[in-house]
C-alpha atoms as a PDB file:
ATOM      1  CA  UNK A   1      54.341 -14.287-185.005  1.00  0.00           C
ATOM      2  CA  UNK A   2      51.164 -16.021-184.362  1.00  0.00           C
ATOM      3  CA  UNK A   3      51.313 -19.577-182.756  1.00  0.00           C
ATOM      4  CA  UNK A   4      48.913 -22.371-183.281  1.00  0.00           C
ATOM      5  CA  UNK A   5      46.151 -22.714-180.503  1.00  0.00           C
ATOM      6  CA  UNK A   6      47.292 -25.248-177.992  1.00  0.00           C
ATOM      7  CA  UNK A   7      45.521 -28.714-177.717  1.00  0.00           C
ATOM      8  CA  UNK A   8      44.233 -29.944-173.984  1.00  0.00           C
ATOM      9  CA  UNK A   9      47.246 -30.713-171.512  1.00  0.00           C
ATOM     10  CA  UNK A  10      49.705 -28.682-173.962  1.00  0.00           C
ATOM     11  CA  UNK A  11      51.510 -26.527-171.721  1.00  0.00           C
ATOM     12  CA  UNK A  12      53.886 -29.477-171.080  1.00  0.00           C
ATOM     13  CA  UNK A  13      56.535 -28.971-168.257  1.00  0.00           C
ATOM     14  CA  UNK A  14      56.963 -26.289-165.928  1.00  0.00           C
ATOM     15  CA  UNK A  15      60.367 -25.241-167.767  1.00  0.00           C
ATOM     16  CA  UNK A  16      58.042 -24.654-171.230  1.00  0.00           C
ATOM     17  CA  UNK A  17      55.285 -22.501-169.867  1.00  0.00           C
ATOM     18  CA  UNK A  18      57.087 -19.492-170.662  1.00  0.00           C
ATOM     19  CA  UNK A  19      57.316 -19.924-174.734  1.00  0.00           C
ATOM     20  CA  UNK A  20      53.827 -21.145-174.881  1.00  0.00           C
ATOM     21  CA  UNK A  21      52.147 -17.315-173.641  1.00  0.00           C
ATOM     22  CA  UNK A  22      53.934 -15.856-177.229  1.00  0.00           C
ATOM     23  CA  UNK A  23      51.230 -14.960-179.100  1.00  0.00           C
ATOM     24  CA  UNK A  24      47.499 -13.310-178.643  1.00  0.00           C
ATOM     25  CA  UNK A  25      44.985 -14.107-176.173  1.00  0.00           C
ATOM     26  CA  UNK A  26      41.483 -12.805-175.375  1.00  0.00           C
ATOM     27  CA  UNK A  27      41.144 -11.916-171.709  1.00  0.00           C
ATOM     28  CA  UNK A  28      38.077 -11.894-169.393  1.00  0.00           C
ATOM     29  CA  UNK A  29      38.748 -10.147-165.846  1.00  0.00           C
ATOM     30  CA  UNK A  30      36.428  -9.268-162.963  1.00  0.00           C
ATOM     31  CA  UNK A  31      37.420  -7.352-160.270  1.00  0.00           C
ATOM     32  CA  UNK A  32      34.816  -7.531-157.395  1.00  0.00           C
ATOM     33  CA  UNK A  33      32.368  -5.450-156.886  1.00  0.00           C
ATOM     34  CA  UNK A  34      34.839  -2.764-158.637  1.00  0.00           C
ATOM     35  CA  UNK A  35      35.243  -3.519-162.733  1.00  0.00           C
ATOM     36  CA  UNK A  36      34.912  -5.747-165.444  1.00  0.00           C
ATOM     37  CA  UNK A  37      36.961  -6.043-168.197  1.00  0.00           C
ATOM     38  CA  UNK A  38      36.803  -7.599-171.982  1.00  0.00           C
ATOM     39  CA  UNK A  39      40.037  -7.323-174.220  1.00  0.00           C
ATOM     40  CA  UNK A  40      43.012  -8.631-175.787  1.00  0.00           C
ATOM     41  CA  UNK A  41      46.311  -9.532-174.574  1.00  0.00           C
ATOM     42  CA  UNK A  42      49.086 -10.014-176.429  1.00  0.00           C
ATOM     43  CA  UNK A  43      52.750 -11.721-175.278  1.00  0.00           C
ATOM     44  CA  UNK A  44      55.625 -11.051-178.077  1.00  0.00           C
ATOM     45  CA  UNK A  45      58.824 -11.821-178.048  1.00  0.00           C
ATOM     46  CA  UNK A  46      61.095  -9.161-177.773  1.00  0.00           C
ATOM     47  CA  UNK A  47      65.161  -9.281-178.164  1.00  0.00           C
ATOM     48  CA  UNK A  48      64.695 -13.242-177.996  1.00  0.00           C
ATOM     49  CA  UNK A  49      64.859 -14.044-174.150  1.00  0.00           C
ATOM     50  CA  UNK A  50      62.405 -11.494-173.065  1.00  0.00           C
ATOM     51  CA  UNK A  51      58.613 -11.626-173.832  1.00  0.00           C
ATOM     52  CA  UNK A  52      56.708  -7.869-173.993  1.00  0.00           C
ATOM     53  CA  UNK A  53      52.715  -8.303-172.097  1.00  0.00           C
ATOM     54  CA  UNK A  54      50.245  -5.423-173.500  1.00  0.00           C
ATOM     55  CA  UNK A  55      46.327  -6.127-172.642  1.00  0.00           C
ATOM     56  CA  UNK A  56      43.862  -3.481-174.351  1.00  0.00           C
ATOM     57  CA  UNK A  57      40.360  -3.901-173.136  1.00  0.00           C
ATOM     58  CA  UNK A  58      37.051  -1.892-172.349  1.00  0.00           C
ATOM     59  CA  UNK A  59      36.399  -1.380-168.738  1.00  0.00           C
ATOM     60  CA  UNK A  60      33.369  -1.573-167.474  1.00  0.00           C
ATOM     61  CA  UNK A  61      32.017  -0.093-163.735  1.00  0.00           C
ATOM     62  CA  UNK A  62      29.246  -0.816-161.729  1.00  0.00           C
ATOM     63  CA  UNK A  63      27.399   2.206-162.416  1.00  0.00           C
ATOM     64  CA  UNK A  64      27.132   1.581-165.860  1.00  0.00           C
ATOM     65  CA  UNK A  65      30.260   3.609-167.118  1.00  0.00           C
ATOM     66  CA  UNK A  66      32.891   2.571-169.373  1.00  0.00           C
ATOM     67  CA  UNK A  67      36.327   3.190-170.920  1.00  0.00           C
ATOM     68  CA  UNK A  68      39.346   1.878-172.947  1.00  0.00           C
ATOM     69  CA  UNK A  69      42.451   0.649-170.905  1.00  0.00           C
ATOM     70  CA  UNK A  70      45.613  -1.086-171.331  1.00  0.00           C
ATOM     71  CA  UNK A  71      48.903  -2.234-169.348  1.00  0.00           C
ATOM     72  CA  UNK A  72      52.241  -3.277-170.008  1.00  0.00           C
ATOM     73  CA  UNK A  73      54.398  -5.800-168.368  1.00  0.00           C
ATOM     74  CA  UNK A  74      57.563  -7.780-169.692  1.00  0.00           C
ATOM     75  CA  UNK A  75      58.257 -11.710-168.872  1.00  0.00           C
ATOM     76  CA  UNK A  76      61.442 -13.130-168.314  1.00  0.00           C
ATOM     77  CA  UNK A  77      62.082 -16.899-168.541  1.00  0.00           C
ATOM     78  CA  UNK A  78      63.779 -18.355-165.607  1.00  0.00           C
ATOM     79  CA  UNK A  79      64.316 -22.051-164.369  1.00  0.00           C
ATOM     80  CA  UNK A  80      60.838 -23.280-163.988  1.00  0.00           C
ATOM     81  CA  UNK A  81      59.054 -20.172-164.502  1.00  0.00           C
ATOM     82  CA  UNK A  82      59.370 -16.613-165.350  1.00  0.00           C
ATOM     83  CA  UNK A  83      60.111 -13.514-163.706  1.00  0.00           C
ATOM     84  CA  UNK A  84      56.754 -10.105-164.685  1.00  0.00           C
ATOM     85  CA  UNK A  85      58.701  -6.676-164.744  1.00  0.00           C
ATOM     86  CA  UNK A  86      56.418  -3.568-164.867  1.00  0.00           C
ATOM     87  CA  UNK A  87      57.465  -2.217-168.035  1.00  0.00           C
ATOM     88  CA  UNK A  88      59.575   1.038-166.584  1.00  0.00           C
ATOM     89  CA  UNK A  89      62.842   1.854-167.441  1.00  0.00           C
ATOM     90  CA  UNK A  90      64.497   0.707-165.650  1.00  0.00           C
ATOM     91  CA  UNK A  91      62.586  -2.464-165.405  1.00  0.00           C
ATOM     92  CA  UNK A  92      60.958  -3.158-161.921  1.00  0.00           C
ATOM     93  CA  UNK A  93      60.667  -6.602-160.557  1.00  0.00           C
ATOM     94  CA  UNK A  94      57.211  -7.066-159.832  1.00  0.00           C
ATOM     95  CA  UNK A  95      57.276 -11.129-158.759  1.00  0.00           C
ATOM     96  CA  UNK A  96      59.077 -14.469-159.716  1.00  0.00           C
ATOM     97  CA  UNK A  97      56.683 -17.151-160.568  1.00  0.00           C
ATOM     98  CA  UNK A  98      58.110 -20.653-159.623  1.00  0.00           C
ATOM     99  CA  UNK A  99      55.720 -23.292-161.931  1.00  0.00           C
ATOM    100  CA  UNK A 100      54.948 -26.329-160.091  1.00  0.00           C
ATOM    101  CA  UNK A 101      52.242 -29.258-160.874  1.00  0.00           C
ATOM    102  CA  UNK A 102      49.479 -29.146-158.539  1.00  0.00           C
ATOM    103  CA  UNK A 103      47.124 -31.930-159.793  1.00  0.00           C
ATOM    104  CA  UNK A 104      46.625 -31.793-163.360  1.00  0.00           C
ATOM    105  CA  UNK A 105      47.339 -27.901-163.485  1.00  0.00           C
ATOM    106  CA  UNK A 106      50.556 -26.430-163.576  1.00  0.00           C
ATOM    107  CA  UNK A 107      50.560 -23.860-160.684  1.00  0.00           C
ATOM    108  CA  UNK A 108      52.782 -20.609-159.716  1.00  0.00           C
ATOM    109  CA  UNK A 109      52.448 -18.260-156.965  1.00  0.00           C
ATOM    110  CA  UNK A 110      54.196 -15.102-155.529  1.00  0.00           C
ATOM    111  CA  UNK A 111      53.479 -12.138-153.287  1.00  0.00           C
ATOM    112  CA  UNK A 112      55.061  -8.117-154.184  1.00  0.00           C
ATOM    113  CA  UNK A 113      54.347  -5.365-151.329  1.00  0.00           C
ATOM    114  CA  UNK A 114      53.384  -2.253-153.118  1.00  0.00           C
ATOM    115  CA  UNK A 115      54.090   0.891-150.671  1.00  0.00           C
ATOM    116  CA  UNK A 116      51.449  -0.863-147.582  1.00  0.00           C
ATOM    117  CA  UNK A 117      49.413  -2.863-150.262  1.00  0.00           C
ATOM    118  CA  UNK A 118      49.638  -6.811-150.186  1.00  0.00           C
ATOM    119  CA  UNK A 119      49.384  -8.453-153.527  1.00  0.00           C
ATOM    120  CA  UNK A 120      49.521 -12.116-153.893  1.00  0.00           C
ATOM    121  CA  UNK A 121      49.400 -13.753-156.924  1.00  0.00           C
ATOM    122  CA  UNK A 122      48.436 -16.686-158.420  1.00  0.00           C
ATOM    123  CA  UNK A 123      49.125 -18.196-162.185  1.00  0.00           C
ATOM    124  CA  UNK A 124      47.412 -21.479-162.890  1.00  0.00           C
ATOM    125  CA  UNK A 125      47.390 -23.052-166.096  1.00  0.00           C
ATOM    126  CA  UNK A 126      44.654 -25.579-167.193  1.00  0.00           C
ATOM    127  CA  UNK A 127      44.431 -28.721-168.767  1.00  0.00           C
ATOM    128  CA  UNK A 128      42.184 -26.685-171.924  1.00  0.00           C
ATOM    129  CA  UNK A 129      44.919 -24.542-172.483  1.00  0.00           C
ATOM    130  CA  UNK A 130      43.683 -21.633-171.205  1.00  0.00           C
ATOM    131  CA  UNK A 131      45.277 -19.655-167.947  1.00  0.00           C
ATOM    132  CA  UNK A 132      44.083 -17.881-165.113  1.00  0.00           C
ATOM    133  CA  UNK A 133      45.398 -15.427-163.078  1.00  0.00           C
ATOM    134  CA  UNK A 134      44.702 -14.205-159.434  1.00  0.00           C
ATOM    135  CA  UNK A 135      45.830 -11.187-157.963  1.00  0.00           C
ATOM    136  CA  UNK A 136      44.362 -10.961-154.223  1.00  0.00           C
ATOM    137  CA  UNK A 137      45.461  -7.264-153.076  1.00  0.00           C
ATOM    138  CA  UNK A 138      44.990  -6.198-149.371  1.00  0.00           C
ATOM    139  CA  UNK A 139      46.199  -2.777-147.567  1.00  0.00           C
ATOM    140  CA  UNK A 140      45.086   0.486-146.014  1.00  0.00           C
ATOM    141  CA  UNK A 141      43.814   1.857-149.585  1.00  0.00           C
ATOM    142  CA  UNK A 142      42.910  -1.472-151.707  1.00  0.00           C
ATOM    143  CA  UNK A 143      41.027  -4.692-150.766  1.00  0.00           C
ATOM    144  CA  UNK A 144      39.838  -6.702-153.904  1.00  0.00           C
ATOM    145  CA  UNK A 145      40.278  -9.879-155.996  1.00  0.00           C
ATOM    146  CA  UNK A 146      41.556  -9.395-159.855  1.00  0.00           C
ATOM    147  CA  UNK A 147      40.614 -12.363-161.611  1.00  0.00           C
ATOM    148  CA  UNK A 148      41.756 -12.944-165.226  1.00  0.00           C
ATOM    149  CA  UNK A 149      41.026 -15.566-167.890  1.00  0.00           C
ATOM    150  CA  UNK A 150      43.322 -16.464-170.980  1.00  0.00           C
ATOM    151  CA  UNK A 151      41.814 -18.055-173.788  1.00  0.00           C
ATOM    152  CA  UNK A 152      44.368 -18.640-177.044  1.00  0.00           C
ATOM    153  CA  UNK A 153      42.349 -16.416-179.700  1.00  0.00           C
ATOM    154  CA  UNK A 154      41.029 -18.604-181.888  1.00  0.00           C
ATOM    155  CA  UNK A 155      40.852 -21.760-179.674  1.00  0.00           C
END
């Protein structure tokens, strides 16, 4: 089910950030100095609580070369947020995101060690509707900043 693009200031309350992602997004992520990538992303609900995260996208690296990807989470809503499971069976946590308001954004952040690797994470949601999300990863094999931008398709 498609939903309607959301107007400025839409995502409302923390508690209603969660229902708003249902539905298809284009994504824009850099990685730097490492990868680009252009794609989709689409959130749909799945057994009613539970929302299922797939992003398709070409990758692109610095050297010129390029290839399809993709990756699979699945959201849970929780009081004032929502919990991102890698999409394993069983499911895996992989962070809670408490939603707060931070300005005129509403703002969630959360940290997950992977093996050595430090990832901390950032979710802010804008005023336009559109999201953005940060993952800052440092460790003895990875040291880079993921950063991804959410625009509703068709906004």
């Amino acid at each position: 089910m498609e939903t309607t693009p959301l107007p400025p200031l839409a995502w409302g309350m923390p508690d209603s950030v969660f229902d708003r992602l249902e539905g298809t997004w284009d994504l824009d992520r850099t990685i730097e100095g490492k990868a680009t990538m252009r794609g989709t992303a689409r959130f749909m609900r799945h057994d009613g609580a539970w929302l299922k995260y797939r992003e398709e996208g070409r990758i692109q690296l610095p050297d010129g070369q390029s290839f399809d990807g993709h990756r699979e989470y699945v959201f849970e809503g929780i009081t004032d947020g929502f919990s991102v499971y890698f999409a394993e069976t069983p499911l895996r946590l992989f962070h809670e995101i408490a939603i707060v308001c931070e300005g005129d954004e509403l703002v969630g952040s959360a940290g997950h060690l992977c093996v050595a690797d430090q990832y901390d994470s950032v979710y802010r949601f804008r005023t336009d509707g559109s999201f953005v999300i940060e993952h800052l990863v440092k460790g003895p094999r990875k040291d880079y900043l993921s950063r991804t931008v959410f625009k509703r398709r068709g906004a």
